[in-house]
Protein backbone atom coordinates (compact mmCIF):
# COMPACT_ATOMS: atom_id res chain seq x y z
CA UNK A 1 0.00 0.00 0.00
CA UNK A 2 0.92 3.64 -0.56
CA UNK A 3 3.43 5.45 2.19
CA UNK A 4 0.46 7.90 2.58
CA UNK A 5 -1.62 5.30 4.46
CA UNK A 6 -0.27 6.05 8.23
CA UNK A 7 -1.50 3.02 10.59
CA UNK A 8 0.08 -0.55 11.37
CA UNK A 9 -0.47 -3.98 9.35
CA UNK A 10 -3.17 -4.72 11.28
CA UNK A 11 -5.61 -1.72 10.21
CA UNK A 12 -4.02 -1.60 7.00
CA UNK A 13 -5.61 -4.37 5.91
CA UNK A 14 -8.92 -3.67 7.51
CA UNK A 15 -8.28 -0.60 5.32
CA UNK A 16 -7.59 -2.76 2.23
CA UNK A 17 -10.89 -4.98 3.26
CA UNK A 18 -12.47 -1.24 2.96
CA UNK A 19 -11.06 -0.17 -0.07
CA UNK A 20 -12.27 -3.40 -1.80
CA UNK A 21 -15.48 -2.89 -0.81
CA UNK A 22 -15.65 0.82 -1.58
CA UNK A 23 -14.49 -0.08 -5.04
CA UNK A 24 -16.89 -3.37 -5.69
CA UNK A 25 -20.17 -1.51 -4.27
CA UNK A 26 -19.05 1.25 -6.90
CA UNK A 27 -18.74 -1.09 -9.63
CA UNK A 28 -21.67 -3.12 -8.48
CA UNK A 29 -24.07 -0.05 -8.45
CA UNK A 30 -23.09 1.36 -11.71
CA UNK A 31 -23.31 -1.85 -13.64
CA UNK A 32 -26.91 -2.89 -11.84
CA UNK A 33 -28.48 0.18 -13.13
CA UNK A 34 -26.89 -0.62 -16.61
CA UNK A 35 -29.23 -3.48 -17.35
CA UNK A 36 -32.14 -2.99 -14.31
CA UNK A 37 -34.37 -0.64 -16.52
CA UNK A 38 -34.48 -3.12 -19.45
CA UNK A 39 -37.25 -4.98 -18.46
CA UNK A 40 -39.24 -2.16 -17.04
CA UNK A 41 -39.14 -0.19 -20.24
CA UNK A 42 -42.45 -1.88 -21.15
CA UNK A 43 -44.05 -1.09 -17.77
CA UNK A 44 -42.83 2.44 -17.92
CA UNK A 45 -43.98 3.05 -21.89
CA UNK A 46 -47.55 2.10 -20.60
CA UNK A 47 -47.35 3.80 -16.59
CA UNK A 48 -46.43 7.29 -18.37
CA UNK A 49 -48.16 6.88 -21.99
CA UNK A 50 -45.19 7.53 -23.96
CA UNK A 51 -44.06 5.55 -26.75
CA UNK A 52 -41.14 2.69 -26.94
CA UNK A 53 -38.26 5.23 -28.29
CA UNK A 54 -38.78 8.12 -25.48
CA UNK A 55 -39.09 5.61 -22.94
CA UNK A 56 -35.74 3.66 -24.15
CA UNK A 57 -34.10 7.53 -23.65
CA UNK A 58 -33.68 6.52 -19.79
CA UNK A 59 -32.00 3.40 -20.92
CA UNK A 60 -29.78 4.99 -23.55
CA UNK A 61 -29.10 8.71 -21.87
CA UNK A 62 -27.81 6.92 -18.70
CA UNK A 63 -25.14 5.21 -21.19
CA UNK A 64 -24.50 7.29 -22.96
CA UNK A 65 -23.46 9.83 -20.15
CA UNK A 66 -21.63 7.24 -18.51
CA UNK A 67 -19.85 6.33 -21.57
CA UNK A 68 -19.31 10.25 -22.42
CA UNK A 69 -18.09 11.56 -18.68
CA UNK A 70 -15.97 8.34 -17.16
CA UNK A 71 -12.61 9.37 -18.76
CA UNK A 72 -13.07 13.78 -17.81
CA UNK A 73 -13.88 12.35 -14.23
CA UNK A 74 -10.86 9.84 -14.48
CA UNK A 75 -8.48 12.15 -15.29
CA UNK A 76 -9.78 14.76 -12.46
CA UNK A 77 -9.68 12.31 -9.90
CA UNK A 78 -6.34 11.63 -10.17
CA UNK A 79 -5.11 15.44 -10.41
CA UNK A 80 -7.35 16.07 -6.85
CA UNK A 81 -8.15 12.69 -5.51
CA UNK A 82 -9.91 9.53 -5.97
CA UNK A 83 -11.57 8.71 -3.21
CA UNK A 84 -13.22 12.51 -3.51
CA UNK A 85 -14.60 12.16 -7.04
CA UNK A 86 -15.23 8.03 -5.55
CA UNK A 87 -17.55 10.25 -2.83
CA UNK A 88 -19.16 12.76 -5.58
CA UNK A 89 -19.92 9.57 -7.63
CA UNK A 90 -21.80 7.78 -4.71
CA UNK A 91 -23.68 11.45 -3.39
CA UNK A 92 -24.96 11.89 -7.21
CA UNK A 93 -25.90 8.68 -7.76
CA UNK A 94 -27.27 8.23 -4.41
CA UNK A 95 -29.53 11.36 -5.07
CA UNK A 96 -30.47 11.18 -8.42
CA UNK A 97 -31.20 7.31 -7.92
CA UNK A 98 -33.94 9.04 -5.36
CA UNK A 99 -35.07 11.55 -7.84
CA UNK A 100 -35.58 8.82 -10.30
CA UNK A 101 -38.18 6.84 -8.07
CA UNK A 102 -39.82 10.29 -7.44
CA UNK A 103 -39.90 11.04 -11.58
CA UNK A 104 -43.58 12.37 -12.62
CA UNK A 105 -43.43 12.32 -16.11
CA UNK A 106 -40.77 10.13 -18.24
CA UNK A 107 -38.84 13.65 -19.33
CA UNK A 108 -38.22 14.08 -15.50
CA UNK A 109 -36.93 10.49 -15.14
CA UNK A 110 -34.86 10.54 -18.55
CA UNK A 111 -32.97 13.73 -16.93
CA UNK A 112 -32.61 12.15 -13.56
CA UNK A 113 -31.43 8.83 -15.67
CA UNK A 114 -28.66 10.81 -17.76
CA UNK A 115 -27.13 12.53 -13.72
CA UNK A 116 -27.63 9.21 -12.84
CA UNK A 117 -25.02 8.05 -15.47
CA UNK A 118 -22.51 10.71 -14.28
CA UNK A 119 -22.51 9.41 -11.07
CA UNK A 120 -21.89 5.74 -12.59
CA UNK A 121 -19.34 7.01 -14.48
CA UNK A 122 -17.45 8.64 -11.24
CA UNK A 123 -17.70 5.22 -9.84
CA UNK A 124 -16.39 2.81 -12.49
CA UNK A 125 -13.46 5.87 -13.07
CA UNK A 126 -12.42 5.48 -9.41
CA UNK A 127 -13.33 1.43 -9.16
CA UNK A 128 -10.11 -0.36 -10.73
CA UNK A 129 -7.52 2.60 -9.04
CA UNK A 130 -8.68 2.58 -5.73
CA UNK A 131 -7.77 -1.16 -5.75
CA UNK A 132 -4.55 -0.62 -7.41
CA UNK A 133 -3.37 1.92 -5.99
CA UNK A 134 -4.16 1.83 -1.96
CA UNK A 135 -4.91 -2.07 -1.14
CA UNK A 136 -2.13 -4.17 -0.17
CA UNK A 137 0.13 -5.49 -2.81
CA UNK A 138 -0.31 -9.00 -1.20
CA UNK A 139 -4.28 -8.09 -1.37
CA UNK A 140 -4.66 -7.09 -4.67
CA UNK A 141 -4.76 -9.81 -7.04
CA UNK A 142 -7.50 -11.29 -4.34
CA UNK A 143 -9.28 -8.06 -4.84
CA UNK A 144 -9.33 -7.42 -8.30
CA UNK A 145 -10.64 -10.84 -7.87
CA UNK A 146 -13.62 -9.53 -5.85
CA UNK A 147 -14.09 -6.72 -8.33
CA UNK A 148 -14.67 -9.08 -10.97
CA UNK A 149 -17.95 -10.80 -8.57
CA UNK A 150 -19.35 -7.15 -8.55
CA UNK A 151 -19.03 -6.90 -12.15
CA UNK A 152 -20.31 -10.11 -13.01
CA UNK A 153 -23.21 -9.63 -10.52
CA UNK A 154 -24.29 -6.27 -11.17
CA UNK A 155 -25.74 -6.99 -14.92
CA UNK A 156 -26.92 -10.57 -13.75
CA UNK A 157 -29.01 -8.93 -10.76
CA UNK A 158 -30.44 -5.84 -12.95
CA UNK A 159 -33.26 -7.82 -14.70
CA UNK A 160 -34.09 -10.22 -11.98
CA UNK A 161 -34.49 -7.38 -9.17
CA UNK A 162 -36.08 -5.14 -11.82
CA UNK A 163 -38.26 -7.92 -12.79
CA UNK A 164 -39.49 -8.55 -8.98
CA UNK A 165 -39.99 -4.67 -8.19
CA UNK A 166 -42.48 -4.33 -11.18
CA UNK A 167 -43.96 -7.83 -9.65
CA UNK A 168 -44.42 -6.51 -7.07
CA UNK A 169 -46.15 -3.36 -8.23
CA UNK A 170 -43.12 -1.14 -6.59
CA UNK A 171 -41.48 0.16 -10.24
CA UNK A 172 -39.94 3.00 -7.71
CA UNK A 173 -38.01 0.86 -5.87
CA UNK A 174 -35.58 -0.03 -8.92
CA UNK A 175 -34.14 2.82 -8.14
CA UNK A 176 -34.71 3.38 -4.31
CA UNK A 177 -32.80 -0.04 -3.59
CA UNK A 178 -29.96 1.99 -4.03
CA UNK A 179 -30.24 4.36 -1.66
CA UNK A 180 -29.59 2.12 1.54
CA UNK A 181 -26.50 0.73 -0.04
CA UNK A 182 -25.22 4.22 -1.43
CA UNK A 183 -25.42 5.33 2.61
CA UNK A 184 -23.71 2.66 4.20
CA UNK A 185 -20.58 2.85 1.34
CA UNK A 186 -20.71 6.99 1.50
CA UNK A 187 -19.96 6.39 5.60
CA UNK A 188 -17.48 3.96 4.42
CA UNK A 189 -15.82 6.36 1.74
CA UNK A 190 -16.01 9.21 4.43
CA UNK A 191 -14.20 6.96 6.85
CA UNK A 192 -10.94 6.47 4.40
CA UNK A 193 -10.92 9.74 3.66
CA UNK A 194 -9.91 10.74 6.86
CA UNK A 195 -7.57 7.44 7.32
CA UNK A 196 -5.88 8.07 4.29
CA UNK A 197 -3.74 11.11 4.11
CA UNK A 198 -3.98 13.06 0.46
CA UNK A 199 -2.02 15.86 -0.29
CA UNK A 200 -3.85 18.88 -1.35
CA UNK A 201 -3.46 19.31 -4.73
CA UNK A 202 -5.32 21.86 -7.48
CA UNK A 203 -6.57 21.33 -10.70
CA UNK A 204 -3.06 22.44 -12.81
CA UNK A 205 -4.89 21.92 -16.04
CA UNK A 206 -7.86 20.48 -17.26
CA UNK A 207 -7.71 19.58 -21.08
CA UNK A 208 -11.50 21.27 -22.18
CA UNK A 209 -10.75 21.12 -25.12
CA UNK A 210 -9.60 17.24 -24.87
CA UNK A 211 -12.93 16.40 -22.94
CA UNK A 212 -15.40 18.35 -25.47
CA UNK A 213 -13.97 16.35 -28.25
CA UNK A 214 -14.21 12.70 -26.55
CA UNK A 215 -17.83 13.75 -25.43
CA UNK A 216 -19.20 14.40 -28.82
CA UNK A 217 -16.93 11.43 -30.08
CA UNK A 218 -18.54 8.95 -27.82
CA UNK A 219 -22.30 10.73 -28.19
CA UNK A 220 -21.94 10.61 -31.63
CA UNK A 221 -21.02 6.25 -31.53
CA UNK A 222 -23.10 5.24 -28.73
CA UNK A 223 -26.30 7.81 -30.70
CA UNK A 224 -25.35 5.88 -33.99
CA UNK A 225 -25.14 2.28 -32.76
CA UNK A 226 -28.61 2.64 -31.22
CA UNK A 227 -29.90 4.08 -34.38
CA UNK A 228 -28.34 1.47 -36.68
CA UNK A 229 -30.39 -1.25 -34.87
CA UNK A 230 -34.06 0.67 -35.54
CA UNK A 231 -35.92 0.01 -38.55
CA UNK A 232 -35.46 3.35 -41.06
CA UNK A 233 -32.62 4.70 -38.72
CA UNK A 234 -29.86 3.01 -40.31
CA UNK A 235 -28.48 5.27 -42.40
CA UNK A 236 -28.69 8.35 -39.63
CA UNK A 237 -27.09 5.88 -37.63
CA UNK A 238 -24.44 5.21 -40.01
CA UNK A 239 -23.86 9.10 -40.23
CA UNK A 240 -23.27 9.27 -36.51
CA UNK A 241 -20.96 6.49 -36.20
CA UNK A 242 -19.01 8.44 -39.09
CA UNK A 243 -19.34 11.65 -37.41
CA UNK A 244 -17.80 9.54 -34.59
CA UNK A 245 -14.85 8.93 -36.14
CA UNK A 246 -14.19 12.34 -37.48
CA UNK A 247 -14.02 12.95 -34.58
CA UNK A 248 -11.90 10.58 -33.06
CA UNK A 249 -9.26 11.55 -35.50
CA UNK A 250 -9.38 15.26 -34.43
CA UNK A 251 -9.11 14.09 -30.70
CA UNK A 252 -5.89 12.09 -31.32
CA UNK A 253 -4.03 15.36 -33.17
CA UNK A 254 -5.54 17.41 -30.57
CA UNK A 255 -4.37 15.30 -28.07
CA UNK A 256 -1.04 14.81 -29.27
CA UNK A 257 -0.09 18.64 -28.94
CA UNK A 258 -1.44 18.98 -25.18
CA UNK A 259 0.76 19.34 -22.29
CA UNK A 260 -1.64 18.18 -19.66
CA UNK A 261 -4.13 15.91 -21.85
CA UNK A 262 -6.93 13.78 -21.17
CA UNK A 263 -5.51 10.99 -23.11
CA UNK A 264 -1.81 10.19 -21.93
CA UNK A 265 -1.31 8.72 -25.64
CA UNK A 266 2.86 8.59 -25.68
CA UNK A 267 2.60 6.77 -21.74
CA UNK A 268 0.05 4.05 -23.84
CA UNK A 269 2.39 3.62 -26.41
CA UNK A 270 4.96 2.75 -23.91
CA UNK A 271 3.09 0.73 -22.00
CA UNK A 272 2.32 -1.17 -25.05
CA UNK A 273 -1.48 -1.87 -23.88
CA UNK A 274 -3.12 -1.24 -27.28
CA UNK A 275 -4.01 -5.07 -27.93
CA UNK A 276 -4.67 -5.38 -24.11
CA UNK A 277 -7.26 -2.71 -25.18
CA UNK A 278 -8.45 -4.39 -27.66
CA UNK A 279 -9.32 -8.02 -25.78
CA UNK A 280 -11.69 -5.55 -23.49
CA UNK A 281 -13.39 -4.06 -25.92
CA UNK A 282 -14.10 -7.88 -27.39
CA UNK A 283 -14.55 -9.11 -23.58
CA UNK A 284 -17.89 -6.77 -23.81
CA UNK A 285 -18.87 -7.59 -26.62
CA UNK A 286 -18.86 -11.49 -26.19
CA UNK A 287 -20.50 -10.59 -22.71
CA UNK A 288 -22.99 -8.76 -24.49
CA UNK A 289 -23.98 -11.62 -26.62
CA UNK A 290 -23.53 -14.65 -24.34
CA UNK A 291 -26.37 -12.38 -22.61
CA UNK A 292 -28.51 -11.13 -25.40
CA UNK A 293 -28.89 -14.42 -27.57
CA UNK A 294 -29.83 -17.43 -25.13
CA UNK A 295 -33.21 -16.02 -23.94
CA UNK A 296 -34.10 -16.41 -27.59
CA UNK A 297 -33.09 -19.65 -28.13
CA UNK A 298 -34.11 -21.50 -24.87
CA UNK A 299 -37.65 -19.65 -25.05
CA UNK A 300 -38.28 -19.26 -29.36
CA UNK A 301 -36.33 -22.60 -30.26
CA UNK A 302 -36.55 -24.89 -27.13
CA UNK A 303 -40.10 -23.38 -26.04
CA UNK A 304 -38.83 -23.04 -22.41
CA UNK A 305 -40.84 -20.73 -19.85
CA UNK A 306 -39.50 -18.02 -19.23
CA UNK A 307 -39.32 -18.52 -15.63
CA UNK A 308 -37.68 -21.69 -16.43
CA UNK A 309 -34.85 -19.38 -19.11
CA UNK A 310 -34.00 -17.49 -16.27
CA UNK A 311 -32.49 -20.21 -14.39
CA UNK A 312 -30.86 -21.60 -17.54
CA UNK A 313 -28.74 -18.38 -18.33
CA UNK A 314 -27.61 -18.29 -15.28
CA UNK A 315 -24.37 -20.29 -15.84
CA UNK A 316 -22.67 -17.73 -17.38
CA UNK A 317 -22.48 -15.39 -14.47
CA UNK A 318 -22.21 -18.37 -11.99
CA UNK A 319 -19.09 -19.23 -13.79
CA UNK A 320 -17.88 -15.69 -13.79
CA UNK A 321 -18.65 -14.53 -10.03
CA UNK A 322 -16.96 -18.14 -8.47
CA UNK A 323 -13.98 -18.27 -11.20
CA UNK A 324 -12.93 -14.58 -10.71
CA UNK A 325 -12.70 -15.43 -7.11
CA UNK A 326 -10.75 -18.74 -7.89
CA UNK A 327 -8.31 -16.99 -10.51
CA UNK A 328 -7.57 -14.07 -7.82
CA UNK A 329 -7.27 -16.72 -5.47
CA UNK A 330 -4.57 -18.47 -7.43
CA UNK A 331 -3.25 -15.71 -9.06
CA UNK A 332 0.25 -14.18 -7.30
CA UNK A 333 0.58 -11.39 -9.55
CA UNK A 334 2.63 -13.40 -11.91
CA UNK A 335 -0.11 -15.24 -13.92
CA UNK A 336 -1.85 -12.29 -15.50
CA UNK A 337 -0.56 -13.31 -19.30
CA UNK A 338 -1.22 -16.48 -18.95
CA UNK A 339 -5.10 -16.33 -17.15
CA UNK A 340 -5.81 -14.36 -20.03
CA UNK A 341 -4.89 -16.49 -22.42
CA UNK A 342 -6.62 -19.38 -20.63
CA UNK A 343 -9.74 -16.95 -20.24
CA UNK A 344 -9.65 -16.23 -24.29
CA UNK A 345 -9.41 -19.63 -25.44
CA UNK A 346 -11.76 -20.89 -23.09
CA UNK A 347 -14.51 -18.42 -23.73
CA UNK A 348 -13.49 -18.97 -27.44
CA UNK A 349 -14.29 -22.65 -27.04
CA UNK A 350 -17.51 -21.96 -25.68
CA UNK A 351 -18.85 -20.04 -28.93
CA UNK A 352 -17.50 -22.73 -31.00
CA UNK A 353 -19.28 -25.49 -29.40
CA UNK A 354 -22.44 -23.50 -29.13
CA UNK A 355 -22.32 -22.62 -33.09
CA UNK A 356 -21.03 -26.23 -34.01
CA UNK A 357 -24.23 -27.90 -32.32
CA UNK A 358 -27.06 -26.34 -33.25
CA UNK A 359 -28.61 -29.27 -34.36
CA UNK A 360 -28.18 -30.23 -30.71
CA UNK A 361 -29.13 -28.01 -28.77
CA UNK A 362 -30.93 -28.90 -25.64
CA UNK A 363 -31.43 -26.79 -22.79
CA UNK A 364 -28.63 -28.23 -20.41
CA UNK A 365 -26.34 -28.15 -22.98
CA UNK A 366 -26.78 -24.54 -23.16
CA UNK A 367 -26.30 -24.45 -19.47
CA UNK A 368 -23.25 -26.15 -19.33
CA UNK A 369 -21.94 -24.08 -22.30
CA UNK A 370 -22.36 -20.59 -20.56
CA UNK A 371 -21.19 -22.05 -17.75
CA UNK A 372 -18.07 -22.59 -19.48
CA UNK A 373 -17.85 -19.34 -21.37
CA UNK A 374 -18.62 -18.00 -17.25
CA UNK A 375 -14.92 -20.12 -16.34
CA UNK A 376 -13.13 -18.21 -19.56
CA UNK A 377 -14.57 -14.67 -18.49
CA UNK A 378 -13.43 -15.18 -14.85
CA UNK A 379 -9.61 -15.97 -15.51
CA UNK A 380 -9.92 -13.21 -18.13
CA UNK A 381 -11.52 -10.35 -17.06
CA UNK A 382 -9.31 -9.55 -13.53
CA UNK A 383 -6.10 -10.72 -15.36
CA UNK A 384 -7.05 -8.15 -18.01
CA UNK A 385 -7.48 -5.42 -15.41
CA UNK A 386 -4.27 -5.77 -13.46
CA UNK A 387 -2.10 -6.12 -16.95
CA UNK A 388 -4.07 -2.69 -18.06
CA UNK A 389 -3.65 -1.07 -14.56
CA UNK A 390 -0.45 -1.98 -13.95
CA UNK A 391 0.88 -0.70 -17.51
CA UNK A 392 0.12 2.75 -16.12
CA UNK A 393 2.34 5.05 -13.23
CA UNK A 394 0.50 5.47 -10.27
CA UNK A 395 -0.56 9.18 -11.22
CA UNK A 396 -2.74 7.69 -13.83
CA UNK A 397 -4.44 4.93 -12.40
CA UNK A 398 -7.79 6.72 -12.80
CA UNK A 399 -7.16 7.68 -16.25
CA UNK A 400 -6.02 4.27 -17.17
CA UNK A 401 -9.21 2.80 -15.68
CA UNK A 402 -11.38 4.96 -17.17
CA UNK A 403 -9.86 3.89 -20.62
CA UNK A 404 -10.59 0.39 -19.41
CA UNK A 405 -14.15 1.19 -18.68
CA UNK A 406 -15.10 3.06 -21.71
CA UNK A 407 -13.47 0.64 -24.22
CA UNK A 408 -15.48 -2.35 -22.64
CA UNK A 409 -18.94 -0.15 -22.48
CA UNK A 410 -18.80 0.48 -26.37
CA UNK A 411 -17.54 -3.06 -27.22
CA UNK A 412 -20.96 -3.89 -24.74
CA UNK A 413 -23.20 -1.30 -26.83
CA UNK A 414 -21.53 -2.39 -30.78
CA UNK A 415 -22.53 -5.62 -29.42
CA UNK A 416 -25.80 -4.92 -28.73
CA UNK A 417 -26.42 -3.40 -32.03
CA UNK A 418 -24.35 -6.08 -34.15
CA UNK A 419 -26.98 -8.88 -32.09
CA UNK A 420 -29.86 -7.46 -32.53
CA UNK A 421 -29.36 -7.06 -36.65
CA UNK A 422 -28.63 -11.01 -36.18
CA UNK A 423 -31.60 -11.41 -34.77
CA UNK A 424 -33.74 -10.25 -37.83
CA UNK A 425 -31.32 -11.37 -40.71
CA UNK A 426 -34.01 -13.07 -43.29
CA UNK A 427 -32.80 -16.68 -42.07
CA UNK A 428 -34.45 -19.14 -39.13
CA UNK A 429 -33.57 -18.40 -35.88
CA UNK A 430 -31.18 -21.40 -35.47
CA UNK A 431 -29.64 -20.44 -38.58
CA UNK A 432 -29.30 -16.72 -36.94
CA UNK A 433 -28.23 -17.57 -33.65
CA UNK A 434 -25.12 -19.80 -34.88
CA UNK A 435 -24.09 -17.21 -37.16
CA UNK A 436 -24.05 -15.29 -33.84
CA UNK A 437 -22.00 -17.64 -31.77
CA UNK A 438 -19.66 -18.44 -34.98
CA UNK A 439 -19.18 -14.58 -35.26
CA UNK A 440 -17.98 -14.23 -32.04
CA UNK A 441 -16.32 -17.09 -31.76
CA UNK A 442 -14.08 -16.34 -34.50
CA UNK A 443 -13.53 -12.78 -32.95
CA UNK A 444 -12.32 -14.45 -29.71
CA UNK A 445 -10.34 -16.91 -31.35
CA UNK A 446 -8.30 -14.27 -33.71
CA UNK A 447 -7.59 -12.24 -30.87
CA UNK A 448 -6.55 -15.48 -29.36
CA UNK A 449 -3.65 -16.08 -31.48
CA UNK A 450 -3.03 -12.64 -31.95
CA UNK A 451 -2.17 -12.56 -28.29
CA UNK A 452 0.23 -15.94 -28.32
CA UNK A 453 1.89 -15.01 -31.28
CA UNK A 454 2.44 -10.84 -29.67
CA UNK A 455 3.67 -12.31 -26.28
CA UNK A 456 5.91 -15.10 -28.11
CA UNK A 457 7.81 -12.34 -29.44
């Protein structure tokens, strides 16, 4: 742990125990609210008589400004402190979370939705460096560990606690559940910043015109992705995603010629973390699909209930929460490479099979198969963190976890889009799902070699 942290062994890891948890109920929040409004959208088109596209606004203006924000807030928190933009992540999202059950008409709750996302986006920029940079070394492979259960649990939960509120006939407590969690973790984040000693520091520069340019640059993709995958959007879409990387061009010259910028591009090139990058952005994206696709098969192929689905899909997070726990367990900080690799070609495999035996499909078989691509995403996903983390000086761990954050949201939402244009391809559903699974599994299995062949070198 840092010098700065001024107490013995003992309460330094009770600290550490603190830190992990201040970082995993961060992560956990954020990525619950992600997925929890997707099966209310229905409820909420009918509750507020709007139609489907206004109502999918909350869904899309809370990623998108999580998406746009994460990597200003990053790169602030590390010039003035993280657990202080940690504690303005958890007070916004706390209070807009609480302004959200209170919404009267579904512009209200759109706006609260989008502040809602800015305080997401303050908590998955401060998530990864609080670990990295405060807890233990001898800690922190265990709890990157325990940062990949919150991640795999918050996007598992989401549907299933949704799904009971509206049950229930409580759609206001989708958001409210929040609340009681947000206060115990803003006492917690209160506590360490009074047991851990950071220097006073002002903002020296902040790169505006760095942060205008990566807002519009993400607006612009995450707008055009959601567009491509409407009926007579397509080619606005298209023209955003362009737009996008116009954009993205002009950031990168921009950025090159800034002393203080948001993106540290020379310290990536150093750190070589490009194809590391890369395996995130395709970690989201396979995530994406392993959840988007089976509800379709085991309830439009196999005619399962979908009571009965819900059970089913759940052995790709089951694999994920207990093998991200095992991998940290068994990883001493010098099996990062090699986890990843292990977590790529296993999560690989799993596509394969899945688009190999379509004829064969039966519901355990599906089961066991997600399960398995759950094993792959739980060796790769905290490997893939600590290799990205630890590629950056200690200055930038915020930045470098933003990066992290953002790249594996838009793999998530090009996922999304790519899927659901799968879906509706003019073939039969078995014939579209496979093409699905084989798509992705030849993704994960180029990157695969791509990753032996760059480390062999």
């Amino acid at each position: 742990m840092n010098n700065n942290i001024n107490s013995t062994d003992k309460n330094q890891q009770k600290l550490s125990y603190m830190l992990t948890f201040v970082a995993c109920m961060g992560m956990f929040l954020s990525t619950l609210d992600t997925g929890i409004m997707n099966v209310a959208l229905p409820f909420l088109t009918q509750y507020f008589s709007t139609n489907e596209n206004v109502a999918a606004m909350s869904v899309v203006g809370y990623t998108v400004s999580l998406a746009a924000v994460i990597m200003p807030l990053g790169s602030l928190s590390d010039q003035i402190g993280k657990l202080k933009i940690s504690f303005f992540g958890f007070l916004l999202f706390g209070i807009s979370s609480l302004l959200c059950g209170l919404a009267v008409n579904i512009q209200s709750l759109i706006i609260f939705r989008i502040f809602q996302g800015i305080g997401a986006a303050a908590l998955q920029a401060t998530s990864s460096a609080l670990i990295t940079s405060y807890v233990k070394k001898e800690q922190l492979n265990k709890a990157l560990g325990t940062l990949g259960v919150a991640i795999g649990l918050g996007p598992v939960l989401g549907p299933s606690i949704g799904g009971l509120f509206l049950f229930l006939g409580a759609w206001r407590w989708i958001f409210w559940l929040n609340i009681p969690l947000v206060f115990i973790t803003l006492f917690a984040n209160i506590f360490l910043l009074k047991k851990i000693k950071i220097p006073a520091t002002k903002i020296k520069h902040f790169d505006y015109k760095g942060v205008g340019l990566c807002l519009a640059a993400i607006t612009f993709l995450l707008s055009g992705l959601n567009l491509v995958a409407k009926s007579g959007q397509m080619f606005i879409g298209i023209t955003f995603m362009i737009s996008a990387l116009i954009v993205l061009v002009i950031l990168i010259r921009v950025e090159k010629k800034q002393k203080d910028p948001l993106f540290h591009l020379q310290e990536y090139r150093k750190s070589k973390i490009t194809l590391d990058l890369i395996e995130t952005a395709l970690f989201g994206f396979a995530t994406s699909i392993i959840f988007l696709l089976p509800p379709f098969l085991l309830e439009q192929l196999l005619h399962v209930s979908s009571g009965k689905t819900g059970l089913y899909v759940l052995g790709a997070p089951i694999g994920l929460v207990l093998f991200s726990k095992i991998s940290g367990n068994l990883n001493n900080g010098t099996k990062h490479h090699q986890f990843v690799r292990i977590g790529l070609i296993t999560m690989s495999l799993s596509f394969l099979v899945l688009a190999l035996t379509s004829q064969l499909w039966t519901p355990f078989l599906i089961t066991f198969l997600l399960f398995l691509y759950g094993i792959g995403a739980g060796f790769f996903q905290p490997a893939n963190i600590a290799i990205i983390m630890q590629s950056s000086s200690q200055k930038l761990q915020s930045e470098i976890g933003s990066l992290q954050r953002m790249v594996q949201n838009v793999g998530i939402a090009t996922s999304t889009t790519i899927g659901s244009i799968i879906l509706t391809l003019n073939f039969s559903l078995r014939t579209n799902l496979t093409i699905g699974w084989g798509l992705t599994a030849s993704l994960l299995l180029l990157i695969s070699l791509i990753n032996m062949f760059q480390k062999n070198k």
